[in-house]
PDB file of N, CA and C in Angstrom:
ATOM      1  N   UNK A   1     -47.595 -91.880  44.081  1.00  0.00           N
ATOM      2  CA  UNK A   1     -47.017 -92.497  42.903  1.00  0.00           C
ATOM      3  C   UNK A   1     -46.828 -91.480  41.782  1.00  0.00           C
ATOM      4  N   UNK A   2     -47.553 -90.173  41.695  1.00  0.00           N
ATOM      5  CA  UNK A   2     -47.929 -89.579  40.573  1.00  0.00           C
ATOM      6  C   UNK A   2     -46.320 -88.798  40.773  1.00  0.00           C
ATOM      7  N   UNK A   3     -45.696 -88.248  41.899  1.00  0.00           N
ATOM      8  CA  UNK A   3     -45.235 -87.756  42.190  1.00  0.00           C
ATOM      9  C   UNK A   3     -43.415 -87.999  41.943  1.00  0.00           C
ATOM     10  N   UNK A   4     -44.123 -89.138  41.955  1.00  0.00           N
ATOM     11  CA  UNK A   4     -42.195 -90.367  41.540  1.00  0.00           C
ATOM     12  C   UNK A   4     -41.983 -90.393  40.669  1.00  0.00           C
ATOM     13  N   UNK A   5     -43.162 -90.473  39.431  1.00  0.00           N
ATOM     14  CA  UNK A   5     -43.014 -90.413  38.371  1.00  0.00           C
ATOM     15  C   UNK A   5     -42.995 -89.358  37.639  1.00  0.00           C
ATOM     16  N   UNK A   6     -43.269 -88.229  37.936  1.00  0.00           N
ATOM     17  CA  UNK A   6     -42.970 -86.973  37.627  1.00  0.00           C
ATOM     18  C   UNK A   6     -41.581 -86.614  37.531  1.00  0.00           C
ATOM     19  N   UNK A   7     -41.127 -87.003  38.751  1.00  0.00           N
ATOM     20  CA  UNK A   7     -39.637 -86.936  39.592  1.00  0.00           C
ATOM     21  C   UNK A   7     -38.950 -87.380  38.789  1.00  0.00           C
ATOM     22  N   UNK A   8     -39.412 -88.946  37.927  1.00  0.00           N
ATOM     23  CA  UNK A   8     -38.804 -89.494  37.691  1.00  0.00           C
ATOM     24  C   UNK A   8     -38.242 -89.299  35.976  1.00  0.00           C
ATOM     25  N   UNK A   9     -39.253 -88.614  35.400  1.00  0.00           N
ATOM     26  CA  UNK A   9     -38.960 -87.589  34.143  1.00  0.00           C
ATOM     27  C   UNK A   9     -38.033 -86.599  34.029  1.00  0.00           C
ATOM     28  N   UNK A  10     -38.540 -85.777  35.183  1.00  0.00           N
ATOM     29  CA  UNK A  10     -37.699 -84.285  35.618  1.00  0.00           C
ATOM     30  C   UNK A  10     -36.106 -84.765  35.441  1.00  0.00           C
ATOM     31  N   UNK A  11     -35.529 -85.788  36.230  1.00  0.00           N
ATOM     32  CA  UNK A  11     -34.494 -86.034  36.293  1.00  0.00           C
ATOM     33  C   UNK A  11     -33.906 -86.776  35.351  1.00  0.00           C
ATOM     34  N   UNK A  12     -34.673 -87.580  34.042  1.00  0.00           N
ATOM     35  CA  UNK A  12     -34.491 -88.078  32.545  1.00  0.00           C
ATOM     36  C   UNK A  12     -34.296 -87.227  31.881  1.00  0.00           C
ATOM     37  N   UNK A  13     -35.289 -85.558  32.091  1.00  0.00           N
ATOM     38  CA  UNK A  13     -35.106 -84.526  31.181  1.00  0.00           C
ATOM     39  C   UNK A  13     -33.540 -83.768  31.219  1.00  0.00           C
ATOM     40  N   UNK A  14     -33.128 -84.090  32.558  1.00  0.00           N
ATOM     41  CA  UNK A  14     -32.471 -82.980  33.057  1.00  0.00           C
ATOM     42  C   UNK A  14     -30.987 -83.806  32.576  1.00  0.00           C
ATOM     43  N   UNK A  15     -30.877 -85.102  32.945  1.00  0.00           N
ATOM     44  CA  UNK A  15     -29.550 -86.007  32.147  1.00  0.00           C
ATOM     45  C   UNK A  15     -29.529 -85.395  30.994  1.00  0.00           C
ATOM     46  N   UNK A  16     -31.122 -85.772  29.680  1.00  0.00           N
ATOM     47  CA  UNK A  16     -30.597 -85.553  28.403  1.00  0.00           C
ATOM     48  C   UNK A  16     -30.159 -83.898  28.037  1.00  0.00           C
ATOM     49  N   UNK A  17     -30.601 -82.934  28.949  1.00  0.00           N
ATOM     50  CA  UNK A  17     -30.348 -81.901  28.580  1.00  0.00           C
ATOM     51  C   UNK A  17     -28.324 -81.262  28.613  1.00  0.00           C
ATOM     52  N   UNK A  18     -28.240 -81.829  30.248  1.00  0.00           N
ATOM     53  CA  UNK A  18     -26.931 -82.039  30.283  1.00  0.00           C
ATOM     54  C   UNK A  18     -25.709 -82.348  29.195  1.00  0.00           C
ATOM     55  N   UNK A  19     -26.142 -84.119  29.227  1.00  0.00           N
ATOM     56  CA  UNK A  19     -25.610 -84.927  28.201  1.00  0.00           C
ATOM     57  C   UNK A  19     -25.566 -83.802  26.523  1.00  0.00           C
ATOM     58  N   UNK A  20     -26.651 -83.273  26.080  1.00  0.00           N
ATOM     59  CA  UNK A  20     -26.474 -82.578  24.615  1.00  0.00           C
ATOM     60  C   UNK A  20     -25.950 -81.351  24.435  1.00  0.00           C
ATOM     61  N   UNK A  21     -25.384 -81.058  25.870  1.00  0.00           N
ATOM     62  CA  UNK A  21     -24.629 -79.797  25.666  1.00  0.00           C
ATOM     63  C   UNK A  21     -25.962 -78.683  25.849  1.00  0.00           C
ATOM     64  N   UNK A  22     -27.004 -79.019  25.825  1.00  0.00           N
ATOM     65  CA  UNK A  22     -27.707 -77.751  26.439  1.00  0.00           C
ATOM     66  C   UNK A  22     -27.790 -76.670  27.171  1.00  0.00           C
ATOM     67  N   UNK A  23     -27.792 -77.414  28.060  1.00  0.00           N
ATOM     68  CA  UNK A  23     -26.852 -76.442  29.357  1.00  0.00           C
ATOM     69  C   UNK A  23     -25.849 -77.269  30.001  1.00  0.00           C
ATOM     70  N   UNK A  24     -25.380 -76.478  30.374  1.00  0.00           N
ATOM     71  CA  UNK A  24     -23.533 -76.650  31.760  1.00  0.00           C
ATOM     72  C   UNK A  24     -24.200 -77.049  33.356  1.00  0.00           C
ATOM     73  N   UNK A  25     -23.094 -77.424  33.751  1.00  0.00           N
ATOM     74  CA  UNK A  25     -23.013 -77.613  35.175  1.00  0.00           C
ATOM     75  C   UNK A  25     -23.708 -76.583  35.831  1.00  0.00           C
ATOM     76  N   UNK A  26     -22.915 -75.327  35.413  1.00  0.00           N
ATOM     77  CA  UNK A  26     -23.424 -73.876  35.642  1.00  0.00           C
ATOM     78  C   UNK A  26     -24.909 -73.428  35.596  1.00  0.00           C
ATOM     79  N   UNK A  27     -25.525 -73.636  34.741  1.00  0.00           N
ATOM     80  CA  UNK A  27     -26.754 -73.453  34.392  1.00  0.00           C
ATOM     81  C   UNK A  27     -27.882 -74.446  35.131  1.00  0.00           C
ATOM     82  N   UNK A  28     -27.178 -75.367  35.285  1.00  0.00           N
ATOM     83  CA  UNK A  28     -27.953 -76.335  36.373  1.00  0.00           C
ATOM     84  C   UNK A  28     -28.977 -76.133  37.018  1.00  0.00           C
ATOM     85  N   UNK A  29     -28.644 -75.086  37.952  1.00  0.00           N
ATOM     86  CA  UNK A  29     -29.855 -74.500  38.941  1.00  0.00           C
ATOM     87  C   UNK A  29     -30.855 -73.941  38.527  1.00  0.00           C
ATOM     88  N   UNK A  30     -30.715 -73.102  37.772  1.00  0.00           N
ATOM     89  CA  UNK A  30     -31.539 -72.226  36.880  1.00  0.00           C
ATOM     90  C   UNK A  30     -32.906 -73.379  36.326  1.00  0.00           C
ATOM     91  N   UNK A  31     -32.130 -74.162  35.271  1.00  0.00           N
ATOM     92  CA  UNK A  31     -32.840 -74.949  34.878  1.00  0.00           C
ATOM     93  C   UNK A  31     -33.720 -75.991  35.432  1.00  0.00           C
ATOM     94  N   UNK A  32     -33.152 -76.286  36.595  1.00  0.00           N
ATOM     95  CA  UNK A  32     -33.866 -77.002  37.690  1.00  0.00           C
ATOM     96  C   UNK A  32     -34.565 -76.102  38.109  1.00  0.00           C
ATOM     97  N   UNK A  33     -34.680 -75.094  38.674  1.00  0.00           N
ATOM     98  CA  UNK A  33     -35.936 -74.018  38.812  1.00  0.00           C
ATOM     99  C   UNK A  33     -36.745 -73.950  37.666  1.00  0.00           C
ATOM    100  N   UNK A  34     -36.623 -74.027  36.399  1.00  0.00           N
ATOM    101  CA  UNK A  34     -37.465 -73.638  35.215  1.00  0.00           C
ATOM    102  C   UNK A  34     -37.904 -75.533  35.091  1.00  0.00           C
ATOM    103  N   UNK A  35     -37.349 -76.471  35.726  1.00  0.00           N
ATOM    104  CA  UNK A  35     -38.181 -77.673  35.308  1.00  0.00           C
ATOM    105  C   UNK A  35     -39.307 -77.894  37.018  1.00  0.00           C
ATOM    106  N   UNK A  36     -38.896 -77.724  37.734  1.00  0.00           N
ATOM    107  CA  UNK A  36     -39.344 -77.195  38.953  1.00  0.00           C
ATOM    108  C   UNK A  36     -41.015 -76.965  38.767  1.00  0.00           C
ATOM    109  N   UNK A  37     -40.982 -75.557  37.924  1.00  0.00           N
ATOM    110  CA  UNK A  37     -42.120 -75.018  37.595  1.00  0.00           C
ATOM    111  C   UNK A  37     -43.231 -75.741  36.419  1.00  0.00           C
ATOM    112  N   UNK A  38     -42.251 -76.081  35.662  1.00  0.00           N
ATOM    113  CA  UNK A  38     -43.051 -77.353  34.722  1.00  0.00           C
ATOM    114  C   UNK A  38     -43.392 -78.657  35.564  1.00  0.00           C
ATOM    115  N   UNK A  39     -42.994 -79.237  36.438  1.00  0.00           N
ATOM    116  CA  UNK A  39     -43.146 -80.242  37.504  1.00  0.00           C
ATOM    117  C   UNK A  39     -44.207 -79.724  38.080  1.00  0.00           C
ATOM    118  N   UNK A  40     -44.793 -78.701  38.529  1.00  0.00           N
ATOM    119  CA  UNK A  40     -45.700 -78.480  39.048  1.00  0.00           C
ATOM    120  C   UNK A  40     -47.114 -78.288  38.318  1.00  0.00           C
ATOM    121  N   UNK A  41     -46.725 -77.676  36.870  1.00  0.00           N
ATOM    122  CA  UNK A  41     -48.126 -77.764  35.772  1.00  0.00           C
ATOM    123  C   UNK A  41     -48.439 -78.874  35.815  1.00  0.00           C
ATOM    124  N   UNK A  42     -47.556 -79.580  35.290  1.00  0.00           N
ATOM    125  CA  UNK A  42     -47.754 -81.178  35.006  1.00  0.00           C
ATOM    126  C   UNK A  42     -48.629 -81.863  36.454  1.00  0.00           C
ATOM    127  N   UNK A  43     -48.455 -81.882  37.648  1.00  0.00           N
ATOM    128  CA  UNK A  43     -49.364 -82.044  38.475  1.00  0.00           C
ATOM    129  C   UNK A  43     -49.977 -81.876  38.901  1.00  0.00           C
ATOM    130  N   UNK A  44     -50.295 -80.515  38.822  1.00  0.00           N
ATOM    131  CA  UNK A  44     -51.767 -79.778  39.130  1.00  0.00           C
ATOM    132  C   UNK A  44     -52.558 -79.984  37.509  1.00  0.00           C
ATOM    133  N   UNK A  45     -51.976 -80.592  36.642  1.00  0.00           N
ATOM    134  CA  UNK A  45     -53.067 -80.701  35.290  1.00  0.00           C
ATOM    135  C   UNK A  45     -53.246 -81.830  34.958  1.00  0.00           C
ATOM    136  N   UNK A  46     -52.938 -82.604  35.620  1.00  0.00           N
ATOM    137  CA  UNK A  46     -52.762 -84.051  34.761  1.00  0.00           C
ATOM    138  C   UNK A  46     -52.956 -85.144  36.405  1.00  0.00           C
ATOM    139  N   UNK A  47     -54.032 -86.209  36.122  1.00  0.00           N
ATOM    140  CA  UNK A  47     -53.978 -86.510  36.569  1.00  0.00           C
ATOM    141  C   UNK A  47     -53.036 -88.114  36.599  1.00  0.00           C
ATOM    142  N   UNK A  48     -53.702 -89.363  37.259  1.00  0.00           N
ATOM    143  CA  UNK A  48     -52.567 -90.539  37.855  1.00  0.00           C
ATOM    144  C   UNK A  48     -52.791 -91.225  36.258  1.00  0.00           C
ATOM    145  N   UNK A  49     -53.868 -91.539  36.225  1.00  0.00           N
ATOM    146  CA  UNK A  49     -54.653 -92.256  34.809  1.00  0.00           C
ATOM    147  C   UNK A  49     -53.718 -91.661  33.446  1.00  0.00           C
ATOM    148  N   UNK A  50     -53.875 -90.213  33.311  1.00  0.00           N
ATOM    149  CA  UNK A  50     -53.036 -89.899  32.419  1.00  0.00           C
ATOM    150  C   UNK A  50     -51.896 -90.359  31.999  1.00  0.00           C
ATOM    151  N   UNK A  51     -51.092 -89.788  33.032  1.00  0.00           N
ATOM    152  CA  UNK A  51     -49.761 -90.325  33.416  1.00  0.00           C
ATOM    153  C   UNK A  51     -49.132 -91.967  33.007  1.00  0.00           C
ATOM    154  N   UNK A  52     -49.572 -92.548  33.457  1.00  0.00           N
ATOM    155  CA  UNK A  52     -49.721 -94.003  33.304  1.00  0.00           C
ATOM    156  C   UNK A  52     -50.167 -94.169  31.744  1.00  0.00           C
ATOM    157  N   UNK A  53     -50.845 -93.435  31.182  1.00  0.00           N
ATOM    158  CA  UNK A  53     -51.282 -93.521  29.851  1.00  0.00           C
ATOM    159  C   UNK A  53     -49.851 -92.910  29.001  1.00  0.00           C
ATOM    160  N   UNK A  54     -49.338 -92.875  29.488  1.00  0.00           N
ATOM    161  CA  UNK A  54     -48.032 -91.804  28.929  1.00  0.00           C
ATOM    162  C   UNK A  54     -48.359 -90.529  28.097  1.00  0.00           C
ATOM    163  N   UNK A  55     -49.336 -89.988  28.295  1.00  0.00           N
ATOM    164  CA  UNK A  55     -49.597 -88.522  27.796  1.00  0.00           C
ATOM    165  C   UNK A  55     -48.239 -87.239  28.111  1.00  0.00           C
ATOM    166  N   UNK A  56     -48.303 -87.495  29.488  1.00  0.00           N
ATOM    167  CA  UNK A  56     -46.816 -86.457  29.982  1.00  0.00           C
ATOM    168  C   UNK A  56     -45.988 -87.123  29.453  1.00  0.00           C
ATOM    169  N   UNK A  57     -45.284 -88.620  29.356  1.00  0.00           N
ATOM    170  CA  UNK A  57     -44.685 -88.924  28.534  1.00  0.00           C
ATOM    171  C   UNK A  57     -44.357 -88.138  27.433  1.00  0.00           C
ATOM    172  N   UNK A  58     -45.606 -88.550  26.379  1.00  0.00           N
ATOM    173  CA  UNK A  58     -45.269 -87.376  25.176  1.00  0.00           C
ATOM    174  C   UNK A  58     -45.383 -86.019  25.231  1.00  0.00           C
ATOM    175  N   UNK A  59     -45.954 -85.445  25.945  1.00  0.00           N
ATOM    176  CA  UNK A  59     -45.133 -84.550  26.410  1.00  0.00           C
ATOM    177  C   UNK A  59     -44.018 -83.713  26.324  1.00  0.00           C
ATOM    178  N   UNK A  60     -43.463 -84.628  27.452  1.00  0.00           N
ATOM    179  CA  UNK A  60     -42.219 -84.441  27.618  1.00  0.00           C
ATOM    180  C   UNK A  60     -41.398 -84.765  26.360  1.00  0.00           C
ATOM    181  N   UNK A  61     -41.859 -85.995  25.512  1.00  0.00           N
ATOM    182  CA  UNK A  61     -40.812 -86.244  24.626  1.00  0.00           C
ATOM    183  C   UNK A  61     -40.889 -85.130  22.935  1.00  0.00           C
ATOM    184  N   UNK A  62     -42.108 -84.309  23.372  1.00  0.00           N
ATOM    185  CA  UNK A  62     -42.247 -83.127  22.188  1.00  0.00           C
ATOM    186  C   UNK A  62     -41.418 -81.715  22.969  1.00  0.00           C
ATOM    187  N   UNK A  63     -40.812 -81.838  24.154  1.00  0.00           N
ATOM    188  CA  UNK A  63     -40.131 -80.540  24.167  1.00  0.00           C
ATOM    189  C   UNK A  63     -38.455 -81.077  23.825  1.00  0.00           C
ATOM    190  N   UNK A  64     -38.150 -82.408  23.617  1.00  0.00           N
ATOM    191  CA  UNK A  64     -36.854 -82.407  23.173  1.00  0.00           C
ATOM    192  C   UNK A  64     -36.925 -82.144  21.743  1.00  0.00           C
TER     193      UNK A  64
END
C-alpha cells in the first residue's frame, strides 16, 4: 500500500510540474529520474503510519 501511494504522489508531482511550465516534455525523463530518487528516500524513511498521517503529504506540498 505504502508503495501506491507514493506512486501515487510521484505522478501528482509530476502533472503539476508539467502543467506550470516547469519542465517540458523533454525534460521529462530527467525529472522522473530525479523524482525516482526522492521516491525512494521517502520509503526507506518514512514509514505506512506516517504516510497515512499525511506527513509526505506535506512534504511534498512544501517542495511546490
Amino acid at each position: 500500500m505504502k508503495n501506491n501511494i507514493i506512486k501515487a504522489y510521484a505522478v501528482e508531482a509530476m502533472n503539476y510540474l508539467l502543467n506550470m511550465g516547469i519542465i517540458t516534455t523533454d525534460e521529462r525523463e530527467l525529472a522522473m529520474t530525479s523524482l525516482a530518487l526522492e521516491i525512494d528516500f521517502l520509503l526507506k524513511n518514512f514509514n505506512e503510519e506516517e504516510i497515512l498521517e499525511s506527513k509526505v503529504y506535506k512534504s511534498l506540498e512544501l517542495i511546490r
